[in-house]
N, C-alpha and C. Protein backbone atom coordinates (compact mmCIF):
# COMPACT_ATOMS: atom_id res chain seq x y z
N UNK A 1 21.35 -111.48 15.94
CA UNK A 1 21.23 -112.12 14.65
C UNK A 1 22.55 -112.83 14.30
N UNK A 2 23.39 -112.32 14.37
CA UNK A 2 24.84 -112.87 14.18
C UNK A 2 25.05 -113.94 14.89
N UNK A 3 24.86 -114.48 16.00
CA UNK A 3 24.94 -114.86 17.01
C UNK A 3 24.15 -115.97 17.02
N UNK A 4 23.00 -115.88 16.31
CA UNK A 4 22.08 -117.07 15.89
C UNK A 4 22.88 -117.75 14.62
N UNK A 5 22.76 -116.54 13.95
CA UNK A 5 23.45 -117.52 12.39
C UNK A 5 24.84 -118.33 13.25
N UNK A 6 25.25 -118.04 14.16
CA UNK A 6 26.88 -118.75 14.18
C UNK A 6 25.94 -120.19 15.16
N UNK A 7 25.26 -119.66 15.53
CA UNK A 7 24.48 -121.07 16.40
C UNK A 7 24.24 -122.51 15.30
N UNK A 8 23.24 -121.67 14.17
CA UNK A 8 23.14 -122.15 13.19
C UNK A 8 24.09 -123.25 12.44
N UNK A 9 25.72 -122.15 12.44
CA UNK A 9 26.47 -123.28 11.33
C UNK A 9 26.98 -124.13 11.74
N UNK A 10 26.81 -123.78 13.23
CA UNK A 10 27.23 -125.26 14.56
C UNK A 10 26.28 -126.66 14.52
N UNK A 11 24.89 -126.25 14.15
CA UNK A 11 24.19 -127.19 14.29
C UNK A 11 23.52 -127.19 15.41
N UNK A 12 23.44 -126.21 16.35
CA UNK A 12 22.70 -125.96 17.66
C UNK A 12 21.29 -125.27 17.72
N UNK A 13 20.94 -124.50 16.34
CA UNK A 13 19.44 -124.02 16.24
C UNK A 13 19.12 -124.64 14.72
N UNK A 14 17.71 -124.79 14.47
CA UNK A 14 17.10 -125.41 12.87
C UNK A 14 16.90 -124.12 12.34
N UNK A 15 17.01 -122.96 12.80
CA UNK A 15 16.54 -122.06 11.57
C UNK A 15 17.52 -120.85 11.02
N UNK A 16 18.11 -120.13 10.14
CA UNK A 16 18.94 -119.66 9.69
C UNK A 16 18.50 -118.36 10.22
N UNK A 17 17.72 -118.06 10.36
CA UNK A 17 17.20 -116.21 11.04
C UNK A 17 16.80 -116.78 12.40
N UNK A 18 16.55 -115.29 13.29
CA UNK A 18 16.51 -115.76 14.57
C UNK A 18 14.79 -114.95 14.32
N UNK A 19 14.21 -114.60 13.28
CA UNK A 19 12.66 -113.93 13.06
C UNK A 19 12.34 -115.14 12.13
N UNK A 20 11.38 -115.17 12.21
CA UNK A 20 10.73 -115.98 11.15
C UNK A 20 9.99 -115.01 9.89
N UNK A 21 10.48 -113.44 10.23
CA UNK A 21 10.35 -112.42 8.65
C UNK A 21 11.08 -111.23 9.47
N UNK A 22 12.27 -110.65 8.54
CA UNK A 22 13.06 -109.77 8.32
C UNK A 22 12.60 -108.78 8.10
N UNK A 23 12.45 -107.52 8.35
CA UNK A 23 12.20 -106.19 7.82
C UNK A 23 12.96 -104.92 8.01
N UNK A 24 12.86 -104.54 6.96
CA UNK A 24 14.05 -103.01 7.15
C UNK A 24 13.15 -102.24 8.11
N UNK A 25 14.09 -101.75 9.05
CA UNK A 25 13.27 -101.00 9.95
C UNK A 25 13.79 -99.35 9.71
N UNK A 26 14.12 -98.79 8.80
CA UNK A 26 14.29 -97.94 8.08
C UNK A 26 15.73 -97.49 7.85
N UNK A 27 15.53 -96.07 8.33
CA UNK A 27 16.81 -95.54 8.16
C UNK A 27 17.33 -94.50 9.25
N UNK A 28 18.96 -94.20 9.22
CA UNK A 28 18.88 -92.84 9.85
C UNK A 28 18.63 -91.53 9.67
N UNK A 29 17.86 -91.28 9.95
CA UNK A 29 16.91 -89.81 9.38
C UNK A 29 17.09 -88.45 10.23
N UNK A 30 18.12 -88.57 11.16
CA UNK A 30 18.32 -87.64 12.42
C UNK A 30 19.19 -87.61 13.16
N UNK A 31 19.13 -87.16 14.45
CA UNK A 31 20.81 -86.99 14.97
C UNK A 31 21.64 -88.37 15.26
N UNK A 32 22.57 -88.24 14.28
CA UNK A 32 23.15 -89.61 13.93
C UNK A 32 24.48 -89.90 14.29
N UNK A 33 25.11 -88.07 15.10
CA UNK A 33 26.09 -88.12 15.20
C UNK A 33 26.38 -87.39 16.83
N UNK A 34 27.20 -87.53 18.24
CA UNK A 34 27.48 -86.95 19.54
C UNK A 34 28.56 -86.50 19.55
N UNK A 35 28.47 -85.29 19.92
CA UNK A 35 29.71 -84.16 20.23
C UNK A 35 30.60 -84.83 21.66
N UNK A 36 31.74 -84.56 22.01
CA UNK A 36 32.15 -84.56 23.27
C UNK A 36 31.52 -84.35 24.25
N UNK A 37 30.58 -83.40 23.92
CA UNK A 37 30.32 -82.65 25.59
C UNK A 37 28.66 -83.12 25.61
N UNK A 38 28.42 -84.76 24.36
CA UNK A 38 27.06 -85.23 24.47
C UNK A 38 26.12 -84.46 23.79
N UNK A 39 26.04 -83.22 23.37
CA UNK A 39 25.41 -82.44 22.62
C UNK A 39 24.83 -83.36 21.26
N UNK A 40 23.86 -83.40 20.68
CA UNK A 40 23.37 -84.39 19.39
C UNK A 40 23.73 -83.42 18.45
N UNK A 41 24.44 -84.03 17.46
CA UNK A 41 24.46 -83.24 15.61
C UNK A 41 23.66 -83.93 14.62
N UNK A 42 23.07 -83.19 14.04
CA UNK A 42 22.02 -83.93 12.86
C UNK A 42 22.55 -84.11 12.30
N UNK A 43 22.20 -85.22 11.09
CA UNK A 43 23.12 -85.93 9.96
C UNK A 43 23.69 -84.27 9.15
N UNK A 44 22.62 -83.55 9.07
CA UNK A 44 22.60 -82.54 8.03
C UNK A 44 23.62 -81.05 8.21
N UNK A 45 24.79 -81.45 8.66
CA UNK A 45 25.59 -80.37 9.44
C UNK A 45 26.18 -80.75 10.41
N UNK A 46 27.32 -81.98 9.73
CA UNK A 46 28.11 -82.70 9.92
C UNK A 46 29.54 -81.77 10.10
N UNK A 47 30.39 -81.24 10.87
CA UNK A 47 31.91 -80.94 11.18
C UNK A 47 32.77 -81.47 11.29
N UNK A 48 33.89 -81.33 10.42
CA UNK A 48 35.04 -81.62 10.94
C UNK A 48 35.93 -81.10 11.97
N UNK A 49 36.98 -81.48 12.74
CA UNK A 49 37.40 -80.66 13.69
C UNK A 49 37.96 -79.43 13.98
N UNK A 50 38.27 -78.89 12.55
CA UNK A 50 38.36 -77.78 12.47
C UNK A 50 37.37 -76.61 12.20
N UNK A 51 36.05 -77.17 12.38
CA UNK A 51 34.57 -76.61 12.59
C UNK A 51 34.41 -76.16 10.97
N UNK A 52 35.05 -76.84 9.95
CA UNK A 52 34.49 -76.85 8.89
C UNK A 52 33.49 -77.61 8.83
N UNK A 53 32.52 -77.53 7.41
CA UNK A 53 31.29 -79.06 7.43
C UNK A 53 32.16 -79.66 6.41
N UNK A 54 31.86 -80.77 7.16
CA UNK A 54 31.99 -82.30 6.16
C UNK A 54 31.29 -82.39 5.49
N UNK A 55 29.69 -82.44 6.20
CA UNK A 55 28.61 -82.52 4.97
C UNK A 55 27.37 -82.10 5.63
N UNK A 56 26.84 -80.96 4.82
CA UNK A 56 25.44 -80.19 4.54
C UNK A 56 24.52 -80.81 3.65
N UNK A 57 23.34 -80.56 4.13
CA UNK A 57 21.96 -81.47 3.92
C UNK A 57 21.24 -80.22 4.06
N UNK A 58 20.35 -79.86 3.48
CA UNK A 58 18.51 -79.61 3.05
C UNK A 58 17.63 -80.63 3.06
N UNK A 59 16.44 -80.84 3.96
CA UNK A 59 15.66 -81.68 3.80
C UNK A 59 14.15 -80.61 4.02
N UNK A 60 13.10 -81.39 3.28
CA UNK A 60 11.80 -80.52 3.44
C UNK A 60 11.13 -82.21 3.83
N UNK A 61 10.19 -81.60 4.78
CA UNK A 61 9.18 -82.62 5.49
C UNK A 61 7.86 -82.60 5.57
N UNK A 62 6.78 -83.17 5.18
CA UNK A 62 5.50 -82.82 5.93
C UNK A 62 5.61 -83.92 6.83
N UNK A 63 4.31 -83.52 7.75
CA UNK A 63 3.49 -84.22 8.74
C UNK A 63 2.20 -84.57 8.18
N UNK A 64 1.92 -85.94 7.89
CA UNK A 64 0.95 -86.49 7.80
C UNK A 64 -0.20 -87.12 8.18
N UNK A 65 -1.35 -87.18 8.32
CA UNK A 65 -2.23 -87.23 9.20
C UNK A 65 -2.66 -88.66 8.76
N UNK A 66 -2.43 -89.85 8.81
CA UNK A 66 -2.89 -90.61 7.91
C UNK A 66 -4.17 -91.32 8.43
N UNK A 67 -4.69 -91.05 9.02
CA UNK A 67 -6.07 -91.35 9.47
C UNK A 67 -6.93 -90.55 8.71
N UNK A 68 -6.75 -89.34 8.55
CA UNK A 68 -7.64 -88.93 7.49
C UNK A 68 -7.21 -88.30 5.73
N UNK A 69 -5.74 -88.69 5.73
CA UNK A 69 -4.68 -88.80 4.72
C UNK A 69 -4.38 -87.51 3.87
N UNK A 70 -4.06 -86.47 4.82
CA UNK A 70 -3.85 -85.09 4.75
C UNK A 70 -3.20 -84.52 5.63
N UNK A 71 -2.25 -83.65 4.84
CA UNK A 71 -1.02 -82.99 5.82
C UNK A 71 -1.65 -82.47 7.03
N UNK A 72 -0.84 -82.54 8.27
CA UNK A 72 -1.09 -82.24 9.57
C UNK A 72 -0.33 -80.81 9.99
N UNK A 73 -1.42 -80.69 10.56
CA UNK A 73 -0.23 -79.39 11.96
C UNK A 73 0.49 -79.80 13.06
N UNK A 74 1.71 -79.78 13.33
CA UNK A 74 2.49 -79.98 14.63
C UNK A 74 2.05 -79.59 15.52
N UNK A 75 2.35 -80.50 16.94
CA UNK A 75 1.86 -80.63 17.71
C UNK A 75 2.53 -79.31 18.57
N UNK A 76 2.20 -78.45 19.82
CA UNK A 76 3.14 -77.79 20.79
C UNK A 76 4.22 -79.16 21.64
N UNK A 77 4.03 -80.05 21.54
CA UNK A 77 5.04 -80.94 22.37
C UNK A 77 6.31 -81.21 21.01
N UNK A 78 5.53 -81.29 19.39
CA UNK A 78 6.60 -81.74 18.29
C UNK A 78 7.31 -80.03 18.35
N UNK A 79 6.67 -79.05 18.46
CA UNK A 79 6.99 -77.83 17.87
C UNK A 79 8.49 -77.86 19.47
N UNK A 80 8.13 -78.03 20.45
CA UNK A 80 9.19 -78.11 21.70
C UNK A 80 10.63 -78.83 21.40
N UNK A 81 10.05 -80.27 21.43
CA UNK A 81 11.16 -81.15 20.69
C UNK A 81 12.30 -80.72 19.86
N UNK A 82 11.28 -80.70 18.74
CA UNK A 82 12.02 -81.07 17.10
C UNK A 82 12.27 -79.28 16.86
N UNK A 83 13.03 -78.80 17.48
CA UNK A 83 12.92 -77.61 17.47
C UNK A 83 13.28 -76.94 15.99
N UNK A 84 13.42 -76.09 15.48
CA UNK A 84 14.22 -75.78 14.18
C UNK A 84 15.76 -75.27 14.51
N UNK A 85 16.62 -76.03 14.37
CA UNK A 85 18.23 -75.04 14.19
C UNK A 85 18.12 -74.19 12.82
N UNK A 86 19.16 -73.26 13.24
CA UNK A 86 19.71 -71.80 12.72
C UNK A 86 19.91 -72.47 11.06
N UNK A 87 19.16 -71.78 9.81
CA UNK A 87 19.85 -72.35 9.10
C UNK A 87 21.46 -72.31 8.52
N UNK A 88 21.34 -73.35 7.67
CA UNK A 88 23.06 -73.64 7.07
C UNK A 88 23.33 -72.74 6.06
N UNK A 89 24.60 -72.80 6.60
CA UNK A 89 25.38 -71.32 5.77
C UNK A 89 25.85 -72.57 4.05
N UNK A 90 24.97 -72.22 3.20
CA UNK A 90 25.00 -73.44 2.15
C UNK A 90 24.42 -72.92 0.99
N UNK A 91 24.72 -73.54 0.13
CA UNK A 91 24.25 -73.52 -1.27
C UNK A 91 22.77 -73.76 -1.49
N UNK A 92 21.63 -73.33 -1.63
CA UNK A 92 20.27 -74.31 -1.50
C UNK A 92 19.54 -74.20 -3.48
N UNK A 93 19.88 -75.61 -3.13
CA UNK A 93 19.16 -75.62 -4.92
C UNK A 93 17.58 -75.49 -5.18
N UNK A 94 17.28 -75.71 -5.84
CA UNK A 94 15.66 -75.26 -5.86
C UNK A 94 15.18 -76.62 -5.15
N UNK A 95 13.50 -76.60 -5.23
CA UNK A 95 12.89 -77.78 -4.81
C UNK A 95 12.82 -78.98 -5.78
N UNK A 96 12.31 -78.32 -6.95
CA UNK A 96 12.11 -79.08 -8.63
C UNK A 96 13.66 -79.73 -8.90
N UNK A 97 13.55 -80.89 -9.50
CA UNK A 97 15.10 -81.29 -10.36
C UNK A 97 14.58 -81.13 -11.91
N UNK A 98 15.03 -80.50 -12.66
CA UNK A 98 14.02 -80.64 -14.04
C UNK A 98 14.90 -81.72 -14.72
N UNK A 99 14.31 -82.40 -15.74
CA UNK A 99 14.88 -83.46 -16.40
C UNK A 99 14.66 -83.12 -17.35
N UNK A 100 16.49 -82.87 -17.91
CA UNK A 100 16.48 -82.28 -19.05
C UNK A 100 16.29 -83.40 -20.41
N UNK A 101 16.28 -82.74 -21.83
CA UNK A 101 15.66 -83.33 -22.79
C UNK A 101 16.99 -84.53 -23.49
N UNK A 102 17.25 -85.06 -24.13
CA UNK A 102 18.25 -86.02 -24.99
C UNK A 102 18.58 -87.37 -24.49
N UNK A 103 18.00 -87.37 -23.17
CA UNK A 103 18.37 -88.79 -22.39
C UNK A 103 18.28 -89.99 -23.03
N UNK A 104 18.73 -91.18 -22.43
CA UNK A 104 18.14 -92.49 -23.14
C UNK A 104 16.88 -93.21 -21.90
N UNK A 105 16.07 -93.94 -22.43
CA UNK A 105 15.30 -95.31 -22.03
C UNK A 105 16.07 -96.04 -21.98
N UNK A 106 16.09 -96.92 -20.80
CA UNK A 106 16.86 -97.53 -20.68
C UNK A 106 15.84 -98.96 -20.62
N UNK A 107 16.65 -100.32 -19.93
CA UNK A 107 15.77 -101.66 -20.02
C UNK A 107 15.23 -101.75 -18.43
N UNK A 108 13.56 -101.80 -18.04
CA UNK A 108 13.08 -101.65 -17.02
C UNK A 108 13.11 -102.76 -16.69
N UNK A 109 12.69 -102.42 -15.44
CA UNK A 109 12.66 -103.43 -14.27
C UNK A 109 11.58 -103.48 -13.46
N UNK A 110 11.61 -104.72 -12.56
CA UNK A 110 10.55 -105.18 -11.61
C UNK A 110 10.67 -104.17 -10.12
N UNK A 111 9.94 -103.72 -9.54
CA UNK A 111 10.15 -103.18 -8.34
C UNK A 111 10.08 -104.98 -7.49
N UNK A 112 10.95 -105.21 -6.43
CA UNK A 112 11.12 -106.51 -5.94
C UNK A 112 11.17 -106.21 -4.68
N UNK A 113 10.54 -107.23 -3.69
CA UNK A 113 10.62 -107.41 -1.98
C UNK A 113 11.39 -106.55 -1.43
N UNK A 114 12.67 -107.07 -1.73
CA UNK A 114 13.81 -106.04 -0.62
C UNK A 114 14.10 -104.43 -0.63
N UNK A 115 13.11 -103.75 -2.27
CA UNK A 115 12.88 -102.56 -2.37
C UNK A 115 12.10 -102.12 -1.46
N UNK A 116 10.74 -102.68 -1.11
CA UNK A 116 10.07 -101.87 0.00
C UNK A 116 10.15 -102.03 1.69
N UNK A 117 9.87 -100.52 1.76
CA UNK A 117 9.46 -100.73 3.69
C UNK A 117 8.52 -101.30 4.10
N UNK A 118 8.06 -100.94 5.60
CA UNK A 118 7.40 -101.43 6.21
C UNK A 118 5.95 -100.93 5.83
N UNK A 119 5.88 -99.81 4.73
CA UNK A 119 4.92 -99.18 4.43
C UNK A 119 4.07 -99.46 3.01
N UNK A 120 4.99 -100.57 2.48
CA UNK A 120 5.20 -101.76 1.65
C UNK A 120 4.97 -100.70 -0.20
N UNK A 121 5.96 -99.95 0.31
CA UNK A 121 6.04 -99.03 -1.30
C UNK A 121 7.49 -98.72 -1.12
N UNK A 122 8.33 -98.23 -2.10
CA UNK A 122 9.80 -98.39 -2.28
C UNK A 122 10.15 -97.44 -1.52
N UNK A 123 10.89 -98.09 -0.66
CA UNK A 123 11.70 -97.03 0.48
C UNK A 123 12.52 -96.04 -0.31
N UNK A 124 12.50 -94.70 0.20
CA UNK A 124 13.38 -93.52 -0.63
C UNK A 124 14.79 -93.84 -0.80
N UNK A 125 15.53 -94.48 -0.13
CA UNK A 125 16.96 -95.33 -0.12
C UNK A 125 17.08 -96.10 -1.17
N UNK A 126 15.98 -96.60 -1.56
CA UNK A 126 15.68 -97.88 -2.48
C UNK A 126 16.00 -96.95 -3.66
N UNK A 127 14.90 -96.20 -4.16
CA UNK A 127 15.11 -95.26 -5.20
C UNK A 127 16.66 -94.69 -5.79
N UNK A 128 17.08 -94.05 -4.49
CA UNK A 128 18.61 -93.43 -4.82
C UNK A 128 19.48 -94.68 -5.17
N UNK A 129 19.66 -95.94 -4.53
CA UNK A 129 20.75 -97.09 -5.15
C UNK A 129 19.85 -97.45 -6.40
N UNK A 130 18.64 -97.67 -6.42
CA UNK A 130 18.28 -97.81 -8.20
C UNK A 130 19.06 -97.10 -9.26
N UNK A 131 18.86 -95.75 -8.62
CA UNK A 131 19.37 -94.62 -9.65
C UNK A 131 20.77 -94.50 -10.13
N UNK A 132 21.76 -94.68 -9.02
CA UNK A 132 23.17 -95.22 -8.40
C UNK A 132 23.51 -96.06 -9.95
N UNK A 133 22.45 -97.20 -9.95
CA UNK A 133 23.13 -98.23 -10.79
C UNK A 133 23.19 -97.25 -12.29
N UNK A 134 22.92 -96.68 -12.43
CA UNK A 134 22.90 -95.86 -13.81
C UNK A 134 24.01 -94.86 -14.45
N UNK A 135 24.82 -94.93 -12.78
CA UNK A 135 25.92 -93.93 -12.93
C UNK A 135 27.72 -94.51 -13.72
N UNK A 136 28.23 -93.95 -14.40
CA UNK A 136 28.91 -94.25 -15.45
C UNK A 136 30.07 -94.62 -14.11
N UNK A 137 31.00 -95.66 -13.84
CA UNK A 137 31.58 -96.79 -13.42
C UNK A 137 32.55 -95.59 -12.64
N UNK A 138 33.35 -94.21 -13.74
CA UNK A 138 34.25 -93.75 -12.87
C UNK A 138 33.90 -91.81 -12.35
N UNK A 139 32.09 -92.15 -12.12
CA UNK A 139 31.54 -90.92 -11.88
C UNK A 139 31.77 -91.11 -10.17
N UNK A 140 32.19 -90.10 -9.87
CA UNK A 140 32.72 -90.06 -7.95
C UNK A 140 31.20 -88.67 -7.71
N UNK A 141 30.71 -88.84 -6.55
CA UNK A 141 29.60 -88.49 -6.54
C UNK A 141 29.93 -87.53 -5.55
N UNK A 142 30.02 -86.07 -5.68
CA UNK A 142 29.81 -84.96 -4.80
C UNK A 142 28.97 -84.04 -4.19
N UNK A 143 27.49 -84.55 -5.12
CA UNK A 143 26.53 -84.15 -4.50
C UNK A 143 25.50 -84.71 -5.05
N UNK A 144 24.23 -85.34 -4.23
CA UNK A 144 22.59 -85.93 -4.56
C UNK A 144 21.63 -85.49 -4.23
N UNK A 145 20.77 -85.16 -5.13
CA UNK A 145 19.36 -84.38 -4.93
C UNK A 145 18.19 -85.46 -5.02
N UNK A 146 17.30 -85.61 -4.78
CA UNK A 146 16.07 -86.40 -5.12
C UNK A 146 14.64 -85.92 -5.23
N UNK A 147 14.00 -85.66 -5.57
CA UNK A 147 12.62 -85.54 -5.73
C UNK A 147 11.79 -86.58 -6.01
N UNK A 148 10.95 -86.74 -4.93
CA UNK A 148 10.00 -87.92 -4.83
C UNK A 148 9.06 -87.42 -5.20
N UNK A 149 8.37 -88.52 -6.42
CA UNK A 149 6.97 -87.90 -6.81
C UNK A 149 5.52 -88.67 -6.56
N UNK A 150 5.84 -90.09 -6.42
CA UNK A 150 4.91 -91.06 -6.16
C UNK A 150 5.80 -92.10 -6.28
N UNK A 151 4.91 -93.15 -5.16
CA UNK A 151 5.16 -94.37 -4.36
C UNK A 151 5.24 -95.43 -5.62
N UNK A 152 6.06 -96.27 -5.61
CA UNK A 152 5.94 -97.61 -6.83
C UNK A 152 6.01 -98.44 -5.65
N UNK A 153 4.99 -99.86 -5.85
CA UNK A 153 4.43 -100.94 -5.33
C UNK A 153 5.29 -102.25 -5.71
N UNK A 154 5.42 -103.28 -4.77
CA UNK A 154 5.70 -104.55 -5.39
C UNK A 154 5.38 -104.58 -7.12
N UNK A 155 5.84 -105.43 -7.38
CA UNK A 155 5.70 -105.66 -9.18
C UNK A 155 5.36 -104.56 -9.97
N UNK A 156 5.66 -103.09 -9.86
CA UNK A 156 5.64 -102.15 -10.65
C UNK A 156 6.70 -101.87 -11.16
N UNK A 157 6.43 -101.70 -12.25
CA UNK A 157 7.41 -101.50 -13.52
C UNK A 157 8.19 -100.51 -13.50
N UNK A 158 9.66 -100.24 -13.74
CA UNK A 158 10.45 -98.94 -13.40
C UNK A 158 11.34 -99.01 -14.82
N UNK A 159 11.14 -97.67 -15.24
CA UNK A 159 11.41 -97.06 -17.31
C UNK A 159 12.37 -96.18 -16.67
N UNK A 160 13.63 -96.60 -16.44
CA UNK A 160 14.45 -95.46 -16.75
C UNK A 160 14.59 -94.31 -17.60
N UNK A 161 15.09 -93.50 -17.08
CA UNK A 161 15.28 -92.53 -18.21
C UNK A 161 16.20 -91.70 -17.41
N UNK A 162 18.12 -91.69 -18.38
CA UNK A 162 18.94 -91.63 -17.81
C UNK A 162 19.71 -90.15 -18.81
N UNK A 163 19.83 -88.89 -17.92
CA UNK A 163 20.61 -87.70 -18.96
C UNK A 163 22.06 -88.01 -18.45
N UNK A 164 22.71 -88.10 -19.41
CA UNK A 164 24.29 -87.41 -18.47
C UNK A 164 24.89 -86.59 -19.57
N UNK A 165 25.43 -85.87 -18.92
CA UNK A 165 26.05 -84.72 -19.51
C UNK A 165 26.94 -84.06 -19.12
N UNK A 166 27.82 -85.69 -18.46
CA UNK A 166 29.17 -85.38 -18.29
C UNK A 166 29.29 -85.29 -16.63
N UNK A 167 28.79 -83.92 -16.16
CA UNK A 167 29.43 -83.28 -14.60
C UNK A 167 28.13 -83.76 -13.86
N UNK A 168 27.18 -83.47 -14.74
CA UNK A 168 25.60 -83.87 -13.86
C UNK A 168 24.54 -85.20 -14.71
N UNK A 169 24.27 -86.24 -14.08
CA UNK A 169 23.57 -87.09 -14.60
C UNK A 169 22.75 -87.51 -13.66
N UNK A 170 20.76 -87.15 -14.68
CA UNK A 170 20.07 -86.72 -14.13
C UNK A 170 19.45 -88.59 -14.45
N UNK A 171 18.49 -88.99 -13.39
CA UNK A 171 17.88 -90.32 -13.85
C UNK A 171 16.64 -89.91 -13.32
N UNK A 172 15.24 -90.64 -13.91
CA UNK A 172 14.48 -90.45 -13.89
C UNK A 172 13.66 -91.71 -13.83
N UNK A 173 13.41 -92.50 -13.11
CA UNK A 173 12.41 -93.47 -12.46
C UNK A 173 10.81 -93.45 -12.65
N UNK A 174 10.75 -94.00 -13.82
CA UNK A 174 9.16 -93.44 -14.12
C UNK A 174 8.46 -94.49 -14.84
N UNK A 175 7.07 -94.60 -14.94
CA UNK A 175 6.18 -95.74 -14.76
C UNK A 175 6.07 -95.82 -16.41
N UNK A 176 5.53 -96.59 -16.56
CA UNK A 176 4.87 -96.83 -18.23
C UNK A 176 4.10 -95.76 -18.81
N UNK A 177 3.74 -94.61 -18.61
CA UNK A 177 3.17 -93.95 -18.53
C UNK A 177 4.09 -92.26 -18.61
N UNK A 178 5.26 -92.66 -18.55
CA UNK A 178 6.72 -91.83 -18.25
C UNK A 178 6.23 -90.74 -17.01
N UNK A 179 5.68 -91.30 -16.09
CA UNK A 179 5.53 -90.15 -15.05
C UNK A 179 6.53 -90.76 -13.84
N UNK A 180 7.04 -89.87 -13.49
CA UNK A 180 8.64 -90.55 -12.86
C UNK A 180 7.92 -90.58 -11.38
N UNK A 181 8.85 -91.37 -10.70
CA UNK A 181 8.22 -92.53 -9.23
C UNK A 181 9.26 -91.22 -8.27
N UNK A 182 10.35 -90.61 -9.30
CA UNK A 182 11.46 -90.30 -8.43
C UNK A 182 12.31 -89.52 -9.69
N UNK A 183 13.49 -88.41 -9.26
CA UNK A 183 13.81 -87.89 -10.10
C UNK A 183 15.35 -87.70 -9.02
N UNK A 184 16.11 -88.43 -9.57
CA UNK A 184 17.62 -88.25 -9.00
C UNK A 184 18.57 -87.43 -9.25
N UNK A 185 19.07 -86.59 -9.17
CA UNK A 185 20.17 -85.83 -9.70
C UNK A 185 21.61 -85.91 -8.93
N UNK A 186 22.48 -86.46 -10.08
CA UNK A 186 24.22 -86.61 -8.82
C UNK A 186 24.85 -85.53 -10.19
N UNK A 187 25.72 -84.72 -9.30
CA UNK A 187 26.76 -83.87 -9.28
C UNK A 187 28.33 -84.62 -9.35
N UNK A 188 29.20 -84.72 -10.21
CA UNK A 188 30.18 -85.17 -10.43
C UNK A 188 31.12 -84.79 -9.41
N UNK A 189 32.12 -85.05 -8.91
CA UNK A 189 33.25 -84.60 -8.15
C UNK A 189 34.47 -83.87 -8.90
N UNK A 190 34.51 -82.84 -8.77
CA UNK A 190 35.71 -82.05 -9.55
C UNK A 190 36.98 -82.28 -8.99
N UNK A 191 38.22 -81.91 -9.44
CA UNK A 191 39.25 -82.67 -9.19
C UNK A 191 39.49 -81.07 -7.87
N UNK A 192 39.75 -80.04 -8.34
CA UNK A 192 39.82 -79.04 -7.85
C UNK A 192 38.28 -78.68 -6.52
N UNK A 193 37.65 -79.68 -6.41
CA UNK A 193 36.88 -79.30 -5.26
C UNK A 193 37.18 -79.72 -3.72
């Protein structure tokens, strides 16, 4: 792609992309990181070299069957694979984020193109930098939770609804209807952490 665009400002190709349509092809969702000795580390139990973690992750997953659009059972070849590691020696918050009461409404917005995937509903990435924009200019972010509750579509409407309360500011992504798309929670950075 780079390589086209520089073709491009030469005057050697007519079109500015080297696709004639762009698409996010998602994200990194898995072992994102190689040890010395080639071994894979999942994003979620990240070390530094002194075999402290850098950074711990909780994630919960289903398997979806979408042919008949109901959670699935793993396969013996996924159950081989995707094996389960030992869990993390970690803090684990609940599943729920509750959204507490005093917040403001804030001024909504359009869900737009570059929000969705390939699955053409707002990529979960999408959600968390939505939420992002809500955060007060000199909040340093030490920890993010999310709870996904339902998919928002091209041109669906997104009603903020933003708590802060200082150390934790909770946002809440929710339809006309105030039933939230997504429920964000960031953790402030303490000076002493």
């Amino acid at each position: 792609r780079f390589w086209h665009k520089v073709l491009y400002d030469l005057g050697v190709v007519s079109t500015k992309e080297p696709f004639q349509r762009l698409i996010n092809q998602g994200m990194i969702t898995s072992f994102a990181f190689q040890r010395k000795s080639k071994s894979l580390v999942a994003v979620d139990a990240v070390e530094e070299k002194d075999g402290k973690y850098f950074a711990k992750a909780n994630s919960l997953w289903t398997l979806w069957d979408t042919k008949n659009n109901r959670p699935a059972n793993s396969t013996e070849l996924m159950r081989e694979k995707y094996a389960l590691g030992e869990k993390i020696d970690m803090e684990y918050a609940p599943r729920k984020i509750p959204v507490p009461e005093g917040g403001r409404e804030l001024e909504s917005f359009l869900v737009k193109k570059h929000n969705l995937d390939t699955n053409h509903h707002v990529n979960n990435g999408q959600y968390v930098d939505m939420a992002m924009e809500f955060l007060p200019d000199d909040f340093c972010i030490s920890q993010m939770r999310a709870e996904y509750k339902m998919q928002a579509f091209l041109d669906d409407v997104i009603y903020p609804y933003v708590v802060d309360s200082g150390d934790v500011v909770t946002v809440s992504l929710r339809n006309e209807q105030k039933k939230p798309y997504v429920v964000v929670q960031f953790l402030k950075e303490t000076k002493n952490a």
